[in-house]
Protein backbone atom coordinates (compact mmCIF):
# COMPACT_ATOMS: atom_id res chain seq x y z
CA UNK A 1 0.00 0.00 0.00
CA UNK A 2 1.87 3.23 -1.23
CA UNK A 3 1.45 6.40 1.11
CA UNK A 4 -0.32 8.01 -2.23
CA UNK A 5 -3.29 5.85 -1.88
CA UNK A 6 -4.20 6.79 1.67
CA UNK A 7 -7.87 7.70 1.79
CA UNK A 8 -8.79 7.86 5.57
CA UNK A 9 -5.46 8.75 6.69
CA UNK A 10 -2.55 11.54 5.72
CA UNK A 11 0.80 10.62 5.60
CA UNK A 12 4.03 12.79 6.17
CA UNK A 13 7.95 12.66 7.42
CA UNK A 14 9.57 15.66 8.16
CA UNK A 15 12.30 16.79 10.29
CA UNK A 16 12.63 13.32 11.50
CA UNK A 17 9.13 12.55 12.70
CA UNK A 18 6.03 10.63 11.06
CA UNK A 19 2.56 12.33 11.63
CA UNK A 20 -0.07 10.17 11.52
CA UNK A 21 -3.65 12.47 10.52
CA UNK A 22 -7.02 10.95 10.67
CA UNK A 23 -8.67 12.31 7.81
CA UNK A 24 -12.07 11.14 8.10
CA UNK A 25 -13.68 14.68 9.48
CA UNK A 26 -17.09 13.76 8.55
CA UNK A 27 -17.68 10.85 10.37
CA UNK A 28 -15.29 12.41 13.79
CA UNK A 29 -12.44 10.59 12.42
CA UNK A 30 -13.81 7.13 13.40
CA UNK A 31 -12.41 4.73 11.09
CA UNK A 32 -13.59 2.02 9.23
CA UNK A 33 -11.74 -1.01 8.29
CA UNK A 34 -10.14 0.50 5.20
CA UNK A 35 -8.93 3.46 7.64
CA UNK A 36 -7.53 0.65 9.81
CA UNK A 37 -5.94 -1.09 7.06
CA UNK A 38 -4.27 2.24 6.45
CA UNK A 39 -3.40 3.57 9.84
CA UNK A 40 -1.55 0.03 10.58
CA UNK A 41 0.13 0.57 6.81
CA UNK A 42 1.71 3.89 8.28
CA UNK A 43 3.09 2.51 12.12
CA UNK A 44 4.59 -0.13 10.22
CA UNK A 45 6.39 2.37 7.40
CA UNK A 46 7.29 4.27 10.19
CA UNK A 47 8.69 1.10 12.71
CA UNK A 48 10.93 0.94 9.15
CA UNK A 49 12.02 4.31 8.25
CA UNK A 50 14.96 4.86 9.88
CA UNK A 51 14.77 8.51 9.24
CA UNK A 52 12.25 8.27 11.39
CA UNK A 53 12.48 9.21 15.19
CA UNK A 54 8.85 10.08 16.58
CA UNK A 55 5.39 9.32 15.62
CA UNK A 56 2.89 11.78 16.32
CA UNK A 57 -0.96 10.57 16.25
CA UNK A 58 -4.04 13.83 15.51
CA UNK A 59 -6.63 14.21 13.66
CA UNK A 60 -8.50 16.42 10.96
CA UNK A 61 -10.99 18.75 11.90
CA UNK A 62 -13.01 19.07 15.39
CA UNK A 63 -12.61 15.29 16.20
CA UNK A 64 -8.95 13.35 17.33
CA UNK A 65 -10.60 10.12 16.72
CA UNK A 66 -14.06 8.06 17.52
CA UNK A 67 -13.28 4.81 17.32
CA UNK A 68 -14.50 2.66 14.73
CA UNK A 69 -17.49 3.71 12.41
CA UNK A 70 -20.51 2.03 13.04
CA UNK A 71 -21.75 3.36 9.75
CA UNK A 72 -20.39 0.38 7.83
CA UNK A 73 -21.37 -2.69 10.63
CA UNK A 74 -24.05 -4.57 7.98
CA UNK A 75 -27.12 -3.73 10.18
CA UNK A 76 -29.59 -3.45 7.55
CA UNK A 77 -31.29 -6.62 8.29
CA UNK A 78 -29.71 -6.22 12.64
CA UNK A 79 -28.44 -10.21 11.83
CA UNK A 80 -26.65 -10.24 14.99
CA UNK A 81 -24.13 -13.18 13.87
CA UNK A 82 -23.06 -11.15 11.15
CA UNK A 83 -22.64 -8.12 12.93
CA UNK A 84 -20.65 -10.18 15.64
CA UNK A 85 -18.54 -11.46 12.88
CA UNK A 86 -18.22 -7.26 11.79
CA UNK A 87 -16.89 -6.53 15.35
CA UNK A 88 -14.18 -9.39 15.40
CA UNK A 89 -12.83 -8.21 12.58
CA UNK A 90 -12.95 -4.41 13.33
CA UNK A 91 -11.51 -5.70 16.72
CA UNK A 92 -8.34 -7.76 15.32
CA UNK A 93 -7.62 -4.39 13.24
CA UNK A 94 -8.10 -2.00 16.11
CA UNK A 95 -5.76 -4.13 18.31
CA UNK A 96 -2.96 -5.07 15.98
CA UNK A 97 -2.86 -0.99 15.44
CA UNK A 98 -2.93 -0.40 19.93
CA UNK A 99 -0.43 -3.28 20.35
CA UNK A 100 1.84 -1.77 17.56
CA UNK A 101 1.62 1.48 19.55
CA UNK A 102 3.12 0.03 22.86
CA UNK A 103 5.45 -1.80 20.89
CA UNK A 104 7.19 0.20 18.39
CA UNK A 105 10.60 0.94 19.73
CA UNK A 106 10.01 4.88 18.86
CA UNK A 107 8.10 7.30 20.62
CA UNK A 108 4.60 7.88 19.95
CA UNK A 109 3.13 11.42 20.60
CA UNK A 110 -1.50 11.83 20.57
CA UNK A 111 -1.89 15.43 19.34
CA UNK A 112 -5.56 15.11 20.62
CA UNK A 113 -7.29 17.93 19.11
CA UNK A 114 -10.65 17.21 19.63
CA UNK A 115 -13.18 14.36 20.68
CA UNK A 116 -11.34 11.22 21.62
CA UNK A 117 -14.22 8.42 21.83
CA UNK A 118 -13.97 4.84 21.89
CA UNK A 119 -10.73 3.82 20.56
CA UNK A 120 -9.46 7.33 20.45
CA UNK A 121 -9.42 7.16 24.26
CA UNK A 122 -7.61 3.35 23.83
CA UNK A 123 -4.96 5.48 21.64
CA UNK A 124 -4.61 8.02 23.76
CA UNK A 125 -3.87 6.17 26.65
CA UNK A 126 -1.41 3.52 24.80
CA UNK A 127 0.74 6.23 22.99
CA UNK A 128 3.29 7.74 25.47
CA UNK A 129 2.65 11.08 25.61
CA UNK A 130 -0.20 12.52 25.16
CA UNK A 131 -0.64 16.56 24.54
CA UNK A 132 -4.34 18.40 23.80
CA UNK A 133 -6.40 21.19 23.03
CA UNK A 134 -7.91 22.68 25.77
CA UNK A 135 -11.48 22.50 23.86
CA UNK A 136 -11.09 18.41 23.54
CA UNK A 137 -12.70 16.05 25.65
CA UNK A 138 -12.57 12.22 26.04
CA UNK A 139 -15.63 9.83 25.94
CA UNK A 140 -15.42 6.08 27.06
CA UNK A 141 -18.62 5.70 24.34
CA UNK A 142 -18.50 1.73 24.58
CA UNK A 143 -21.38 1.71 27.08
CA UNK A 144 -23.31 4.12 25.07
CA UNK A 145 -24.09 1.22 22.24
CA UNK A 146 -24.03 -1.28 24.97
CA UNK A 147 -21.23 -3.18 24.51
CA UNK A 148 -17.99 -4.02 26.89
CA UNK A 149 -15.08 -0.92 27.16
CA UNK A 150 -12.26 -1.88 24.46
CA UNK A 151 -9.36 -0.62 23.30
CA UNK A 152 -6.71 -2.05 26.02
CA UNK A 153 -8.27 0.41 28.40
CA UNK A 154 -8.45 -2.76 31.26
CA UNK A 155 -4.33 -2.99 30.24
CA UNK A 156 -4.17 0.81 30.42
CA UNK A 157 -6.90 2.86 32.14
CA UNK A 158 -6.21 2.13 35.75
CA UNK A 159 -2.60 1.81 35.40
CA UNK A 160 -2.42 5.39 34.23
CA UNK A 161 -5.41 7.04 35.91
CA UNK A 162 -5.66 4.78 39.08
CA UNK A 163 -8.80 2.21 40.11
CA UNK A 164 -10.98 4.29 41.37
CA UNK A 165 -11.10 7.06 38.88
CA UNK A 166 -10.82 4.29 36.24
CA UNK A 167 -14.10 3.26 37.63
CA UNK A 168 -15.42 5.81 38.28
CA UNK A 169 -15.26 7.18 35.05
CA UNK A 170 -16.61 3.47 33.08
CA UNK A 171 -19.13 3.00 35.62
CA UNK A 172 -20.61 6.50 34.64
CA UNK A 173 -19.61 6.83 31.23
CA UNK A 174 -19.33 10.37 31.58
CA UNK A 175 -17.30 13.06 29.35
CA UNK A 176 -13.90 14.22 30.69
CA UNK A 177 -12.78 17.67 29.73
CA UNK A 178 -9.06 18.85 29.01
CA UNK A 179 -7.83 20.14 32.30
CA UNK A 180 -9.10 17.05 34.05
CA UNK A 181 -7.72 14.72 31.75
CA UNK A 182 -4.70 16.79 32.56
CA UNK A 183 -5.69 16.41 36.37
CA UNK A 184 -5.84 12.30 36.04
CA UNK A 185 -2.60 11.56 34.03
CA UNK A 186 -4.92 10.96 30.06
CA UNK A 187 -2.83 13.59 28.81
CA UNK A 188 1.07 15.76 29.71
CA UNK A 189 0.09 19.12 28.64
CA UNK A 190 -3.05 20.96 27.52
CA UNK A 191 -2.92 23.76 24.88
CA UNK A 192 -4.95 26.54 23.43
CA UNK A 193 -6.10 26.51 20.04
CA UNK A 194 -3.33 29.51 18.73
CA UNK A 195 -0.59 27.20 20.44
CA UNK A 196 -1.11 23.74 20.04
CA UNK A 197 0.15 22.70 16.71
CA UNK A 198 3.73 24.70 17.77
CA UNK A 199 4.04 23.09 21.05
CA UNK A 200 3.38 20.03 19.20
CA UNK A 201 5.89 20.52 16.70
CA UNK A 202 8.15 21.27 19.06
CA UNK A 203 7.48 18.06 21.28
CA UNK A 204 7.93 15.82 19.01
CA UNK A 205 11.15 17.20 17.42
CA UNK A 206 12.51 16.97 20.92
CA UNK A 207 11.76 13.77 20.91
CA UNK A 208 12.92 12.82 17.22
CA UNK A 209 15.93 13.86 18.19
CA UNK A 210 16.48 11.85 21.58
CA UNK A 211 18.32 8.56 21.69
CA UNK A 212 15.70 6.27 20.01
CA UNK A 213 17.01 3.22 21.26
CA UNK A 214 17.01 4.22 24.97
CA UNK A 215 14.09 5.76 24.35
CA UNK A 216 12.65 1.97 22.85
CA UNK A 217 14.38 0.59 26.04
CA UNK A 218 12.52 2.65 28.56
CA UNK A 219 9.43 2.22 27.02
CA UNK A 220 9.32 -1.84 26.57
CA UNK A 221 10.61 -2.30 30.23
CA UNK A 222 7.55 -0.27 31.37
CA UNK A 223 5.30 -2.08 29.82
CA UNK A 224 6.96 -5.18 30.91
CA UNK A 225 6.85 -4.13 33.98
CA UNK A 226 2.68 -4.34 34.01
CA UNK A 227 1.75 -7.41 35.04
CA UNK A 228 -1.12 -8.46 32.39
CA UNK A 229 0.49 -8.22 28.66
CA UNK A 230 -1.54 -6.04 26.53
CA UNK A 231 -2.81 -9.48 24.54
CA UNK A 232 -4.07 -10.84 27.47
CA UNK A 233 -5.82 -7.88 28.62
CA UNK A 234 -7.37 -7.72 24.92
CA UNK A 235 -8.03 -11.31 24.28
CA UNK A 236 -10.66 -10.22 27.88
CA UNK A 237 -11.57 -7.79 26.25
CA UNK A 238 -12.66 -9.28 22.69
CA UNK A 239 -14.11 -12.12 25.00
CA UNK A 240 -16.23 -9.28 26.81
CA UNK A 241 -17.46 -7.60 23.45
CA UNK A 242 -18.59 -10.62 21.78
CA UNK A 243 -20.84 -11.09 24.82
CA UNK A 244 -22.25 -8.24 25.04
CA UNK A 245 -22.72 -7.68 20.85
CA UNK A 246 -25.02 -10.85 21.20
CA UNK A 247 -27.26 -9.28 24.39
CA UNK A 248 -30.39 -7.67 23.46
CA UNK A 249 -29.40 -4.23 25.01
CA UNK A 250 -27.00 -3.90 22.41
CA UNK A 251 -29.73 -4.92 19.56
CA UNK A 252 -31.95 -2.17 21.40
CA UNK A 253 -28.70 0.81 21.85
CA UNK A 254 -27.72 -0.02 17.76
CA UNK A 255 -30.86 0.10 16.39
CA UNK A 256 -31.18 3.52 18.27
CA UNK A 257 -27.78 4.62 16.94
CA UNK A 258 -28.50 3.81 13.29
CA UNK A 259 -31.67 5.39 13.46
CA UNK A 260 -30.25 8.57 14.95
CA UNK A 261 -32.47 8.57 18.26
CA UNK A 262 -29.55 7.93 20.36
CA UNK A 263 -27.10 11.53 21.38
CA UNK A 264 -23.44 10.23 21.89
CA UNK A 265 -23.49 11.11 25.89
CA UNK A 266 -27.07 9.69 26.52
CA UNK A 267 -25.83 6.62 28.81
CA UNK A 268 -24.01 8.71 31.01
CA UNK A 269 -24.43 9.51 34.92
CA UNK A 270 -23.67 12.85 35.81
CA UNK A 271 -22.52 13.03 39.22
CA UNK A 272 -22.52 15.85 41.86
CA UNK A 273 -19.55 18.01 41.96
C-alpha cells in the first residue's frame, strides 16, 4: 500500500518525525476497516524508516478520533451473527494498530485535538505522551451502544489514571474535559487553540531527536513491567465484546444509533460536583 493511496489517513515525514492524521472529518475521524488497514500501513512504514524518530498521532478537523465507524457494521437486516462477525474483525484491526503502539521501539506522541471516543481514548492512553487542546474532551462511548469498554483500556486505564477514577469514570460513562484529563494523568500538557500545533511541533522534534534506542528501552521495560500483557488484557476484552454484541441491550442501543435517536453522551451519569 503506497502512502499516495491513503484515503482515511494523511501521511508525512519531516524533520525526522512521522505524523499520523485521521482524515475522516465527517464521520469524527472514526475509522472504518479501510482506515484501519491504512493507519496500521503507516506505524509499520514508520517502525521501518529509519529517518524516522517520533510518531505523532491527531486528527482532521473538530474530532482526534471516535473509534470505529458504526456506519459500515451490515445492520440493515440487525443479523446479529453477522454483525458479531463485523466486530471481530474491526476488533483484530483495532488491536494489531494499539499493540503496535506500545510496541514500536520509537516514541509515539497523541496530538488530541478534539473528541477522543472509543478507541481514540484506547490510543490516547497507549501512545506515550499525550498533549491536547484545551477545547477536547474524552468519551469512554462503549457503554453508550451497549457493549464491553475496548481498546486495552483494562491494560491501560487504571494503570495510568488509578482504580478508582478508572471506575469511576466506566461505571458512569461520563465526558472528561481537558484540564481534568490533565488532572488524572490521560494527557502531559493541555494547549490553546493559537498554540497547540507549535508546542506540538516542538514536542515531538525533541523527541525525534532523543536517543531512540534508549528511548525503545525505557518504554518496553515499562510495559513489561505491568503485570497483564496487553494481549491478554485484549483477548478479555474481545471475549467481553462478543458477549455483550449478542445481548439484546445492544440490539436495542444499535438500532437507536442507526436510526439517529440515540445523542453520543445519553448513557451517562452525571454526578454531583
Amino acid at each position: 500500500m503506497a502512502g499516495s493511496s491513503y484515503e482515511w489517513i494523511d501521511y508525512k515525514v519531516a524533520d525526522g518525525v512521522a505524523t499520523i492524521t485521521f482524515n475522516a472529518p465527517q464521520f469524527g475521524n472514526a475509522l472504518g476497516l479501510n482506515g484501519l488497514r491504512e493507519f496500521l500501513d503507516a506505524l509499520y512504514r514508520s517502525e521501518a524508516r529509519e529517518d524516522v524518530g517520533a510518531i505523532v498521532l491527531t486528527g482532521r478537523g473538530k474530532a482526534f478520533c471516535s473509534g470505529f465507524n458504526l456506519k459500515e457494521i451490515p445492520a440493515k437486516d440487525l443479523d446479529i451473527e453477522t454483525i458479531a462477525g463485523h466486530f471481530r474483525v474491526a476488533a483484530m484491526w483495532w488491536h494489531q494498530i494499539l499493540h503496535l503502539l506500545t510496541r514500536v521501539p520509537k516514541p509515539v506522541l497523541a496530538a488530541v485535538n478534539g473528541v477522543a471516543a472509543g478507541s481514540g481514548l484506547g490510543m490516547t492512553l497507549c501512545s506515550d505522551m499525550a498533549v491536547c487542546k484545551d477545547s477536547a474532551s474524552f468519551f469512554p462511548a462503549w457503554h453508550t451502544i451497549g457493549i464491553a469498554n475496548d481498546a486495552t483500556t483494562s491494560y491501560s486505564l487504571a494503570k495510568i489514571v488509578g482504580f478508582r477514577r478508572a471506575m469511576e469514570w466506566m461505571l458512569t460513562n461520563r465526558t472528561v474535559r481537558a484540564q481534568e484529563a490533565l488532572e488524572w494523568n490521560v494527557v502531559n500538557r493541555v494547549y490553546d487553540e493559537a498554540s497547540f500545533d507549535r508546542n506540538v511541533s516542538i514536542i515531538a522534534r525533541e523527541l525525534a531527536d532523543g536517543p531512540t534506542h534508549l528511548q525503545g528501552i525505557a518504554k518496553a521495560g515499562f510495559h513489561m513491567g505491568w503485570r497483564q500483557s496487553i494481549e491478554e488484557a485484549t483477548e478479555f476484552e474481545i471475549q467481553n465484546v462478543m458477549k455483550t454484541v449478542r445481548h439484546p441491550h445492544f440490539h436495542k442501543m444499535l438500532t437507536r444509533f442507526l436510526s439517529g435517536e440515540q445523542k453520543s453522551n445519553k448513557a451517562q451519569v452525571n454526578l454531583p460536583n
